[in-house]
C-alpha atoms as a PDB file:
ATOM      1  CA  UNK A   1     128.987  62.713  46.107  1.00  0.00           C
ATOM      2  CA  UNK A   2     128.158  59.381  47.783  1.00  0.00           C
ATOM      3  CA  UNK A   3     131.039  56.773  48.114  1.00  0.00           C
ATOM      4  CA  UNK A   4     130.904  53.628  48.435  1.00  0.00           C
ATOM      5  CA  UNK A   5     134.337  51.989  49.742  1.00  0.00           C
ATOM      6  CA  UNK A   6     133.805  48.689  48.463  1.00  0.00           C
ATOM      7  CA  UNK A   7     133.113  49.778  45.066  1.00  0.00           C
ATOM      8  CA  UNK A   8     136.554  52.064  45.313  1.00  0.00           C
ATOM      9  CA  UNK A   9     138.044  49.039  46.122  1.00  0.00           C
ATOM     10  CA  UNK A  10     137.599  46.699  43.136  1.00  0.00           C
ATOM     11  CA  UNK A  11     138.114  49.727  40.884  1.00  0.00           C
ATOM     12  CA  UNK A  12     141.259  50.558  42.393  1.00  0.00           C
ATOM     13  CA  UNK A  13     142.531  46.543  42.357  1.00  0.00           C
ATOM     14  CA  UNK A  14     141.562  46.732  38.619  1.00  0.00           C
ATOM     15  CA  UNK A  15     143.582  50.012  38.016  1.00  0.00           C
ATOM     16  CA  UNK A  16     146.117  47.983  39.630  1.00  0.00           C
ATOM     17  CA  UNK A  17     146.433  44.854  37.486  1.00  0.00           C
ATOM     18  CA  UNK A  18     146.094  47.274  34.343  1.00  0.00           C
ATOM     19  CA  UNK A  19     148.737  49.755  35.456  1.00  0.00           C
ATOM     20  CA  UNK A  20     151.005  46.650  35.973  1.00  0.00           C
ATOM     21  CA  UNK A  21     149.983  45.077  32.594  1.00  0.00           C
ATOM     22  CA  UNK A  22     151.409  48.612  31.218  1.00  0.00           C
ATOM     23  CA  UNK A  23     154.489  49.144  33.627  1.00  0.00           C
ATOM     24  CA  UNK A  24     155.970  45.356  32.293  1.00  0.00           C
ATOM     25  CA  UNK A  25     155.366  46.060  28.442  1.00  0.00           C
ATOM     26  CA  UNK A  26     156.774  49.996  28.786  1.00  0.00           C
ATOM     27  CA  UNK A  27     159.854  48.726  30.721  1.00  0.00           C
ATOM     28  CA  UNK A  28     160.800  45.960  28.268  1.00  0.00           C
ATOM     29  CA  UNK A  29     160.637  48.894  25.410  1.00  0.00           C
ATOM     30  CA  UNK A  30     161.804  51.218  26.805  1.00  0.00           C
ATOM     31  CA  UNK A  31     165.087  49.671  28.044  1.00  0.00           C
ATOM     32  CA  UNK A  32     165.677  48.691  24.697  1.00  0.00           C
ATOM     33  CA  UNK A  33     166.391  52.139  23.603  1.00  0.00           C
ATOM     34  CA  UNK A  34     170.383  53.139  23.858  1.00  0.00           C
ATOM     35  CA  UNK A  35     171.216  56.385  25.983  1.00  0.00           C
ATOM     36  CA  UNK A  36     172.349  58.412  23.052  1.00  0.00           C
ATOM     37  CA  UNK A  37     168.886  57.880  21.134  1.00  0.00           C
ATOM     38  CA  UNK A  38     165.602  59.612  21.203  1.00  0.00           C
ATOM     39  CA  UNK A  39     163.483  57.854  23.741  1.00  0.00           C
ATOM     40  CA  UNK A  40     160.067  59.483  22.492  1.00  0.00           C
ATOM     41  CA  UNK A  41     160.686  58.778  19.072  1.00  0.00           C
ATOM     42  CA  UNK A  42     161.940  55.270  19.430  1.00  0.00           C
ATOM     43  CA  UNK A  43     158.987  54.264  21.831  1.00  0.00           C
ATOM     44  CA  UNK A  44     156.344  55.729  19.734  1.00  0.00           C
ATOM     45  CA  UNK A  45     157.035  53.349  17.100  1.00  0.00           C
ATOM     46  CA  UNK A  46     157.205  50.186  18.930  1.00  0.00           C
ATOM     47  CA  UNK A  47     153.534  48.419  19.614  1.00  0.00           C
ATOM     48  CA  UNK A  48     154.561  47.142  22.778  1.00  0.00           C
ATOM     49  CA  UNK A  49     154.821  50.501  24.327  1.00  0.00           C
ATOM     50  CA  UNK A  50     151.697  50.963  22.794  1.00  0.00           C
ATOM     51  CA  UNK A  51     149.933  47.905  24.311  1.00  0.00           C
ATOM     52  CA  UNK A  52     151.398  49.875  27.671  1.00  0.00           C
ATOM     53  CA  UNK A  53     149.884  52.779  26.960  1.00  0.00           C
ATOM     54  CA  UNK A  54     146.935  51.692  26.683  1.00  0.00           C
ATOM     55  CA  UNK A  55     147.193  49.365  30.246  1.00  0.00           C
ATOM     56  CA  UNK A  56     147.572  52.743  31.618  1.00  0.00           C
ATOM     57  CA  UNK A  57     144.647  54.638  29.933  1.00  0.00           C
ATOM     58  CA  UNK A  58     142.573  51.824  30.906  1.00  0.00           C
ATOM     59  CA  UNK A  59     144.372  51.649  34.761  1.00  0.00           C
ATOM     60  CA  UNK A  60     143.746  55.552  34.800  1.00  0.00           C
ATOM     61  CA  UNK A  61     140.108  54.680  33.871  1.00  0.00           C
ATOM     62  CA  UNK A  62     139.496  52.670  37.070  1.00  0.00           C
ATOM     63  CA  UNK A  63     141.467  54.622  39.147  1.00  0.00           C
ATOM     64  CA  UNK A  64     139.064  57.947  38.477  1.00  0.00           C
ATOM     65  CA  UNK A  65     136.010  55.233  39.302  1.00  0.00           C
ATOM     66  CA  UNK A  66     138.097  54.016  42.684  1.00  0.00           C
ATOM     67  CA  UNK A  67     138.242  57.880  43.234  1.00  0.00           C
ATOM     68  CA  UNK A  68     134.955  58.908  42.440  1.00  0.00           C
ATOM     69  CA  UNK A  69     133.951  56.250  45.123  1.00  0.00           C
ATOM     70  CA  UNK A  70     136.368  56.718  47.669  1.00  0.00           C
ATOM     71  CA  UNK A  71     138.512  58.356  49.187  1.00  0.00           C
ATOM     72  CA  UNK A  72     142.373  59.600  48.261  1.00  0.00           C
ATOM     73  CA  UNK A  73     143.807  57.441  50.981  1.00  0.00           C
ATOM     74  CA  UNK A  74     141.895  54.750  50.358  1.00  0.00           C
ATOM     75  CA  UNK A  75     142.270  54.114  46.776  1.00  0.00           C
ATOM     76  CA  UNK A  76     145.734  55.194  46.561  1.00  0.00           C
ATOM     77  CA  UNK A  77     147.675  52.848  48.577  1.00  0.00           C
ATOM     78  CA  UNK A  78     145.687  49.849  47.107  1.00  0.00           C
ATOM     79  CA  UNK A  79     147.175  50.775  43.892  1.00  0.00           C
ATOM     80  CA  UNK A  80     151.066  49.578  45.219  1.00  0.00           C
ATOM     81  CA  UNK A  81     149.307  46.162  44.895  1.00  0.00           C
ATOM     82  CA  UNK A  82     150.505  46.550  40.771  1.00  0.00           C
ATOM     83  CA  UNK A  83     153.957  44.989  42.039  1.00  0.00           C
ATOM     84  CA  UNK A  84     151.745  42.049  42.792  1.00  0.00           C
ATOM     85  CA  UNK A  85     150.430  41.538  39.553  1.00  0.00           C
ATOM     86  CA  UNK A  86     153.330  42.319  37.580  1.00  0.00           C
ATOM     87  CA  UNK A  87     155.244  39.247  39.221  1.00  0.00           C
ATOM     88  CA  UNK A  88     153.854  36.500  37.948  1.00  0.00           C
ATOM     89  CA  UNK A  89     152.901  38.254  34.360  1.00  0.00           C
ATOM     90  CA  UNK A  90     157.067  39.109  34.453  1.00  0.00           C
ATOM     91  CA  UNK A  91     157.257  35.412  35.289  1.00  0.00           C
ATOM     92  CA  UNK A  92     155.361  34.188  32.644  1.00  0.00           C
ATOM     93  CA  UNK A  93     156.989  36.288  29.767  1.00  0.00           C
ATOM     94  CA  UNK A  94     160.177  35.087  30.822  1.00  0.00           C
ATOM     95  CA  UNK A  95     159.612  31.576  31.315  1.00  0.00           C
ATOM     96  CA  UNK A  96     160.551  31.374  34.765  1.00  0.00           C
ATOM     97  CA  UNK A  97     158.949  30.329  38.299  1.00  0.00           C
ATOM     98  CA  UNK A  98     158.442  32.414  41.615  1.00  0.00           C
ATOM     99  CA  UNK A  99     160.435  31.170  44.887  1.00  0.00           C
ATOM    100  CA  UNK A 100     158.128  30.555  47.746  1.00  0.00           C
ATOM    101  CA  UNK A 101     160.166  33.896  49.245  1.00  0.00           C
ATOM    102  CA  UNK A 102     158.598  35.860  46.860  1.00  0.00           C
ATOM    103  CA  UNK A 103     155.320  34.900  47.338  1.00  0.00           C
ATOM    104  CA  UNK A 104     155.449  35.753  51.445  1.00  0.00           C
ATOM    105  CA  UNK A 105     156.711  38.962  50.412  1.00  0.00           C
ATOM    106  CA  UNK A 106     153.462  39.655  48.597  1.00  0.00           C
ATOM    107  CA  UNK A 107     151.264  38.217  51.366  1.00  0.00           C
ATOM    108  CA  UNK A 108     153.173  40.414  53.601  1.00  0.00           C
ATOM    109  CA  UNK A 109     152.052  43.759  51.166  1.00  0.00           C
ATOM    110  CA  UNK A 110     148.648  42.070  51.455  1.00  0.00           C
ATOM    111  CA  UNK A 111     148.144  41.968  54.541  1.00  0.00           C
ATOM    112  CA  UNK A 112     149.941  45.394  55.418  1.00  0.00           C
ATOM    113  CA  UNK A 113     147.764  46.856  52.732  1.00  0.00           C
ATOM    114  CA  UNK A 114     144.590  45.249  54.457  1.00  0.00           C
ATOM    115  CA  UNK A 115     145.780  46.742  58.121  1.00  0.00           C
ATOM    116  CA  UNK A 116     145.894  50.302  56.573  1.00  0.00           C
ATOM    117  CA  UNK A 117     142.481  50.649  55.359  1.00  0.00           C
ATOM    118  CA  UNK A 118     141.325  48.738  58.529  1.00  0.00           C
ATOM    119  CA  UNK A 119     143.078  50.634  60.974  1.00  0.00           C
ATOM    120  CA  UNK A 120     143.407  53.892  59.294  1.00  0.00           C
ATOM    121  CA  UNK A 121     139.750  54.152  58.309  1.00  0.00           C
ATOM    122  CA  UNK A 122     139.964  57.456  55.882  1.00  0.00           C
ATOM    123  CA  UNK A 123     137.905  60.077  56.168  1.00  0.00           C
ATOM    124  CA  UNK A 124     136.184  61.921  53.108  1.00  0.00           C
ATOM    125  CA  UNK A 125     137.758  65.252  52.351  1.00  0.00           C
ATOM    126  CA  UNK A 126     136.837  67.979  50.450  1.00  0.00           C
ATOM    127  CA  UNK A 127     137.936  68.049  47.228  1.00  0.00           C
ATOM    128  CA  UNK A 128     136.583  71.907  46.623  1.00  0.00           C
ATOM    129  CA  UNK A 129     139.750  73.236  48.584  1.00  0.00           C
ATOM    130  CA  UNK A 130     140.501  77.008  47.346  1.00  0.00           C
ATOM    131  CA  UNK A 131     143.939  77.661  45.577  1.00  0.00           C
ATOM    132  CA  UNK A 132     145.285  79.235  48.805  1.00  0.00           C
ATOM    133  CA  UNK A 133     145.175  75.884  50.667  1.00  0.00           C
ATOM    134  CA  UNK A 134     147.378  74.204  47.811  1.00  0.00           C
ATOM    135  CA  UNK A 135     149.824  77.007  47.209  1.00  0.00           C
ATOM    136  CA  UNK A 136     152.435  75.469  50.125  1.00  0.00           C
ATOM    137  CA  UNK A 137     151.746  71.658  50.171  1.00  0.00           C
ATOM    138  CA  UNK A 138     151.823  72.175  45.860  1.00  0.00           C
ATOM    139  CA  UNK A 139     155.376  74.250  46.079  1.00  0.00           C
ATOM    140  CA  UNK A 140     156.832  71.435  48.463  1.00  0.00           C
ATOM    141  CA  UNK A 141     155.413  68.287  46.377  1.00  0.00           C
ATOM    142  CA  UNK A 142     156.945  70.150  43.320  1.00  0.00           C
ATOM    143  CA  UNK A 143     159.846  71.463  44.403  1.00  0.00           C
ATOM    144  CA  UNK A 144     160.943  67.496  45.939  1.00  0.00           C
ATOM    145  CA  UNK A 145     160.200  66.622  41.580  1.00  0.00           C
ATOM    146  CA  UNK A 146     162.658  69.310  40.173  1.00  0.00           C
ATOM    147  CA  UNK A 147     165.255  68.069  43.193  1.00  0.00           C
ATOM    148  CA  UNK A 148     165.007  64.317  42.217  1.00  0.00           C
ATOM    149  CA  UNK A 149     165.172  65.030  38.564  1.00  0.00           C
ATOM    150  CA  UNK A 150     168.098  67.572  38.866  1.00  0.00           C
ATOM    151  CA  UNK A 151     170.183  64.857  41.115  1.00  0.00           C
ATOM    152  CA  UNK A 152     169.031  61.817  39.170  1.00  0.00           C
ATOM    153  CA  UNK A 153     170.103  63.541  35.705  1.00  0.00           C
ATOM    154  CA  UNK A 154     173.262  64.481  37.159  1.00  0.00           C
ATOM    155  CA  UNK A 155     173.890  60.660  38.683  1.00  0.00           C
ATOM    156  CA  UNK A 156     176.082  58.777  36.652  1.00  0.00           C
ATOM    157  CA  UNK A 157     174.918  55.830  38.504  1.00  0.00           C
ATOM    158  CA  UNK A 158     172.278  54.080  36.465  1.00  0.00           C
ATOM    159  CA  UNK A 159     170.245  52.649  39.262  1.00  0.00           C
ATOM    160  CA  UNK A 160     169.940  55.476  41.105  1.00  0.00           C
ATOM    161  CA  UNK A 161     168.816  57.958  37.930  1.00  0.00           C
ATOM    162  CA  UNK A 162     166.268  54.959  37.574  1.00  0.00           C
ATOM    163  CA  UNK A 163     165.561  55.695  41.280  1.00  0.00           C
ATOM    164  CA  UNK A 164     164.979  59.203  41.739  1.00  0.00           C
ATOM    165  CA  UNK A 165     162.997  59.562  38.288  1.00  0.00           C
ATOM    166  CA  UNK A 166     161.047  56.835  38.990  1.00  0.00           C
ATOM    167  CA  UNK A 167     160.058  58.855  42.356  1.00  0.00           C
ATOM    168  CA  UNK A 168     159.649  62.130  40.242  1.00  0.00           C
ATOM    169  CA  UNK A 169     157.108  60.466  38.044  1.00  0.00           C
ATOM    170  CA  UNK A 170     155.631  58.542  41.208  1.00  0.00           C
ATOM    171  CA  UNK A 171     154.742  61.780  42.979  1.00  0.00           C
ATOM    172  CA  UNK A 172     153.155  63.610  39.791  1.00  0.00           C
ATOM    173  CA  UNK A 173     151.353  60.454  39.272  1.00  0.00           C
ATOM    174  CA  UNK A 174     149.704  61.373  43.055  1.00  0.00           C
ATOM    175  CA  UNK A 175     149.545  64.968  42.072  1.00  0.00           C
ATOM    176  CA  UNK A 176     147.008  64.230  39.377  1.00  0.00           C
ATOM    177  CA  UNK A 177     145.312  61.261  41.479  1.00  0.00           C
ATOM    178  CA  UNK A 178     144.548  63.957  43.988  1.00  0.00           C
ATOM    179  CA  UNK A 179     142.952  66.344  41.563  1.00  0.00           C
ATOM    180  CA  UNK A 180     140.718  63.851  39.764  1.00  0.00           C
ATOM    181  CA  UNK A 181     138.371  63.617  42.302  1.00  0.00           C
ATOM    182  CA  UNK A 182     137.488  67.803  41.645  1.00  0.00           C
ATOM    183  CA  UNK A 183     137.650  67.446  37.879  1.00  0.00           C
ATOM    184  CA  UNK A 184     135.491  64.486  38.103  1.00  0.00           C
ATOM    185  CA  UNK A 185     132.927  66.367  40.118  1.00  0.00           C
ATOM    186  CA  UNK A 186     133.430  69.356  37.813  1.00  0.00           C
ATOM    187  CA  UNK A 187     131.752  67.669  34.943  1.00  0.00           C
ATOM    188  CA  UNK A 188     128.144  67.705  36.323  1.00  0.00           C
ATOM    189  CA  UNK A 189     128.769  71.521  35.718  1.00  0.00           C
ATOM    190  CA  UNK A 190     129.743  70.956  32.214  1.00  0.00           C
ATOM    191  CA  UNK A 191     132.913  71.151  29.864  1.00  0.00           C
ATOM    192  CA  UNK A 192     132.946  75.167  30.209  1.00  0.00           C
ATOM    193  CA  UNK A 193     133.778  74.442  34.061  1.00  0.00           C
ATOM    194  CA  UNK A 194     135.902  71.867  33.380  1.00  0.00           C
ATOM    195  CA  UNK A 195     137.823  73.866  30.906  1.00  0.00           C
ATOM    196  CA  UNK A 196     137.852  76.666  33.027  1.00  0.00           C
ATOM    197  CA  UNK A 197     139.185  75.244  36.032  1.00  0.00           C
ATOM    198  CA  UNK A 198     143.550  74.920  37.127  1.00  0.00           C
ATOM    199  CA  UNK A 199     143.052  71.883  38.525  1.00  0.00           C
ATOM    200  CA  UNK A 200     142.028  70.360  34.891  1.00  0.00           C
ATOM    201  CA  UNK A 201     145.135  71.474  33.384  1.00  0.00           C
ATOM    202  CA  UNK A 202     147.289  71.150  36.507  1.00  0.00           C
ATOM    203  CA  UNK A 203     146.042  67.271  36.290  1.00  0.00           C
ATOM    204  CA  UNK A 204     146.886  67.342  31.900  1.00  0.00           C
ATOM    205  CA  UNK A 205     150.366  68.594  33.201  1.00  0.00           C
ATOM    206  CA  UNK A 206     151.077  66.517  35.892  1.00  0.00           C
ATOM    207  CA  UNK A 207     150.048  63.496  34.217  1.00  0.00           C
ATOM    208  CA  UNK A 208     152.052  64.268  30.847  1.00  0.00           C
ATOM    209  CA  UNK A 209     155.285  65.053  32.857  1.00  0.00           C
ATOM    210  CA  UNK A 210     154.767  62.130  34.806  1.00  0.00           C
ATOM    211  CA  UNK A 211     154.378  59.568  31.801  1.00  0.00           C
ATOM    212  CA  UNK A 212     157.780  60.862  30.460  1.00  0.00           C
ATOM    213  CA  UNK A 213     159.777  60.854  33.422  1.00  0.00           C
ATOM    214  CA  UNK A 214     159.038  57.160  34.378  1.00  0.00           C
ATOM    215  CA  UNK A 215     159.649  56.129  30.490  1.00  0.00           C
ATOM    216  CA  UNK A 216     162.732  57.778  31.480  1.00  0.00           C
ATOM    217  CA  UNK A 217     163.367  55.706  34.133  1.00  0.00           C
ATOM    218  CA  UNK A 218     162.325  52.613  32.681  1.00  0.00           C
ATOM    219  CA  UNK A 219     164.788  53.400  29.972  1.00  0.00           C
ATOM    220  CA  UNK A 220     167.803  54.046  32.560  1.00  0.00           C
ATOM    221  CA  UNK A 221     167.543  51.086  34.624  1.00  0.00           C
ATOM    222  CA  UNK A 222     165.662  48.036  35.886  1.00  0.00           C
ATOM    223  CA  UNK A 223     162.218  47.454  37.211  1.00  0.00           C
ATOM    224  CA  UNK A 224     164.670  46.792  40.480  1.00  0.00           C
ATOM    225  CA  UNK A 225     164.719  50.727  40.787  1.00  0.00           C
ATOM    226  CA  UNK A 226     162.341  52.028  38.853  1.00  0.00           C
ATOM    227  CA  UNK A 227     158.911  50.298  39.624  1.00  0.00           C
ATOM    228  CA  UNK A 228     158.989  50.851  43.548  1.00  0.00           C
ATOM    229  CA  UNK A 229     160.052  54.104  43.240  1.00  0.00           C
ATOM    230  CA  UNK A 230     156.614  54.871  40.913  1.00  0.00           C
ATOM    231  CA  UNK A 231     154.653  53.055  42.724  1.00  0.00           C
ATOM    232  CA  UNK A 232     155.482  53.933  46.336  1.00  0.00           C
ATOM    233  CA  UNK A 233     156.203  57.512  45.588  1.00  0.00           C
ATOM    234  CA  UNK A 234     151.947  57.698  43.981  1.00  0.00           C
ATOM    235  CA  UNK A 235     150.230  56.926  47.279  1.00  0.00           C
ATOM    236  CA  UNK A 236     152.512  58.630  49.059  1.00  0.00           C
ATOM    237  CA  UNK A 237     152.267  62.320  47.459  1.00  0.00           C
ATOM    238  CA  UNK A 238     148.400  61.712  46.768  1.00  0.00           C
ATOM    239  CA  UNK A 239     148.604  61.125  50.708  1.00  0.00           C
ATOM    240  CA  UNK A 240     150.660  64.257  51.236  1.00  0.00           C
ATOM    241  CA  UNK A 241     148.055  66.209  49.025  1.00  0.00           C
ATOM    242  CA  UNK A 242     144.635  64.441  50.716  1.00  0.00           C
ATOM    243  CA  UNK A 243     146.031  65.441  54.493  1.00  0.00           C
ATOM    244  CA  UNK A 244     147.933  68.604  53.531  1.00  0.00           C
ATOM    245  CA  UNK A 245     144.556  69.840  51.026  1.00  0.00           C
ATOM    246  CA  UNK A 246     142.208  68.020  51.080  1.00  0.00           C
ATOM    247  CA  UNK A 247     141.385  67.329  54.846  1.00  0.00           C
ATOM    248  CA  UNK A 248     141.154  64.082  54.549  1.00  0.00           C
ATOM    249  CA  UNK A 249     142.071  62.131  58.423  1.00  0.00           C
ATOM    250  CA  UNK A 250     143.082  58.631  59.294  1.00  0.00           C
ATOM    251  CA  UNK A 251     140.292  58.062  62.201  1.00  0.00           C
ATOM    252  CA  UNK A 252     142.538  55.954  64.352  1.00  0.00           C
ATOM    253  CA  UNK A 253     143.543  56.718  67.879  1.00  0.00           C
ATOM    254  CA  UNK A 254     147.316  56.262  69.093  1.00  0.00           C
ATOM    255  CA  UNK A 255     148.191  53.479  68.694  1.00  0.00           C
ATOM    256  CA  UNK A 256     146.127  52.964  65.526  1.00  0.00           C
ATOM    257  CA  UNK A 257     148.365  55.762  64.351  1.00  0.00           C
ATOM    258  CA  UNK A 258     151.653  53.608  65.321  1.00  0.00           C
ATOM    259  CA  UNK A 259     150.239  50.532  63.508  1.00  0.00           C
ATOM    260  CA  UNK A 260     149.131  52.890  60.236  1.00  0.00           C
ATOM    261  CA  UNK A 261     153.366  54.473  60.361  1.00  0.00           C
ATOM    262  CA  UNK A 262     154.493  50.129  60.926  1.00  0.00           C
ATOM    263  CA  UNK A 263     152.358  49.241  57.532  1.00  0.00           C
ATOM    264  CA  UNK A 264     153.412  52.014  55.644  1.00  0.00           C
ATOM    265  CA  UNK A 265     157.245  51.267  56.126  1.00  0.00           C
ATOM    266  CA  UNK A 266     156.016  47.149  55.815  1.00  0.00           C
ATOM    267  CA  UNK A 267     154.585  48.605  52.281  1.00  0.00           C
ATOM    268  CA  UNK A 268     157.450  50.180  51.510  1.00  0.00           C
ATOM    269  CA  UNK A 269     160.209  47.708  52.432  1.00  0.00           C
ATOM    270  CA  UNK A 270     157.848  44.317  50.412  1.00  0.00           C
ATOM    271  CA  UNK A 271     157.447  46.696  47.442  1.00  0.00           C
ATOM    272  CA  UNK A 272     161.017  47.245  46.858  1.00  0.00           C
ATOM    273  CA  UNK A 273     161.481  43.373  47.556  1.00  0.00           C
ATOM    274  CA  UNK A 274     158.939  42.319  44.990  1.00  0.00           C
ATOM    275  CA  UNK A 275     160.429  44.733  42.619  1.00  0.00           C
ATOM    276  CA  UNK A 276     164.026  43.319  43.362  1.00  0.00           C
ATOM    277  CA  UNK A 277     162.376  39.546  43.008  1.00  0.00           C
ATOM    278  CA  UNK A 278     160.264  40.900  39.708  1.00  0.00           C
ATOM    279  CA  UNK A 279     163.870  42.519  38.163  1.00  0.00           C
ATOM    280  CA  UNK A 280     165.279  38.841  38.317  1.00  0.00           C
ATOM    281  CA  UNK A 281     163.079  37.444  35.953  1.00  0.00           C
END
């Protein structure tokens, strides 16, 4: 498959403003829903969880165009630019204004953003990798899920069960971004080989689980904790799975390497101040 990393780009910014579209409407119903009530049966009948979901069919959408252009490393981290977008729409629906503070922080992801895929330069991988080579990195991705969940159930702390599912759902969200690119390619074979393959219903799985754990932590705390956690933890597992899997390689030297490890902790660190800014609207 030819890519075409300008193309990924623009897909992946799109996926972006649509998955934060969805992440805003999804958080406002979903918080509405007490504890002791069924989350999945209240949020199915509210529209604007519905207007969400759809966001994030249509953010899903772009993001298997971003992948089927590019690479894992490179679309994924461009997708943490959602917290961008969801500022001033959070703004807007609550009638309030954005301190000049707010907006450096989001030049700062910007620009971090912009020194990754610069610096970094990602290789193309190979998406084809046999089930042996995903038995280990798949067992440690998963087995970090079930820990999060297990603590963040068990927290009686409110912002922190919003933290650690948020992360759950982030990483399965990177699980299934990291298969896409093989299902994608699958369907020049037809649906038999589509059907046929793991990955397809590893990515179903992955996806599903993922959707209900961050409704879950939408529901048990604020965009504060819950929205960096998603959207940090994504990029990072899909980035675990590309250079674990699916040899995929930063071409940097040394000290491009240093300056790849300073913007991922700069994306990191703005994301969970945007979200903090974002949560005071």
């Amino acid at each position: 498959m030819s890519h075409h990393p300008l193309g990924a780009i623009v897909a992946a910014l799109l996926a972006a403003l649509l998955f934060a579209v969805a992440a805003v409407a999804q958080q406002r119903a979903a918080a509405a829903v007490p504890e002791g009530e069924s989350l999945v049966g209240s949020l199915v009948r509210n529209p604007r969880w519905w207007a969400g979901i759809f966001g994030d069919v249509g953010g899903y959408a772009m993001q298997v165009a971003a992948l089927a252009l590019g690479t894992v490393l490179l679309v994924q981290p461009l997708l943490v630019t959602a917290l961008i977008f969801a500022l001033p729409l959070a703004a807007r629906l609550n009638g309030r204004r954005i301190e000049p503070r707010t907006w450096a922080t989001a030049l700062a992801l910007a620009t971090a953003l912009a020194c990754f895929l610069l610096v970094g330069n990602p290789s193309e991988g190979n998406s084809t990798a046999p089930l042996g080579d995903w038995i280990v990195p798949l067992a440690i991705l998963l087995g970090s899920v079930v820990g999060a969940v297990a603590i963040g159930v068990a927290s009686s702390d409110p912002g922190r069960r919003a933290l650690l599912l948020g992360a759950a759902g982030g990483s399965l969200y990177g699980l299934a971004a990291a298969l896409t690119a093989y299902v994608t390619d699958l369907f020049d074979d037809g649906l038999g080989a589509v059907l046929g393959s793991w990955q397809t219903w590893a990515l179903i799985a992955s996806g599903l689980v993922g959707v209900y754990l961050q409704q879950r932590a939408f529901q048990a705390g604020s965009l504060t904790a819950s929205l960096p956690a998603v959207t940090i933890a994504e990029p990072l597992a899909a980035a675990f799975i590309g250079i674990t899997v699916l040899d995929e390689r930063l071409r940097t030297d040394t000290l491009g390497f240093v300056v790849v490890a300073v913007t991922v902790l700069v994306m990191c660190a703005t994301a969970i101040r945007l979200s903090r800014a974002e949560a005071e609207f």
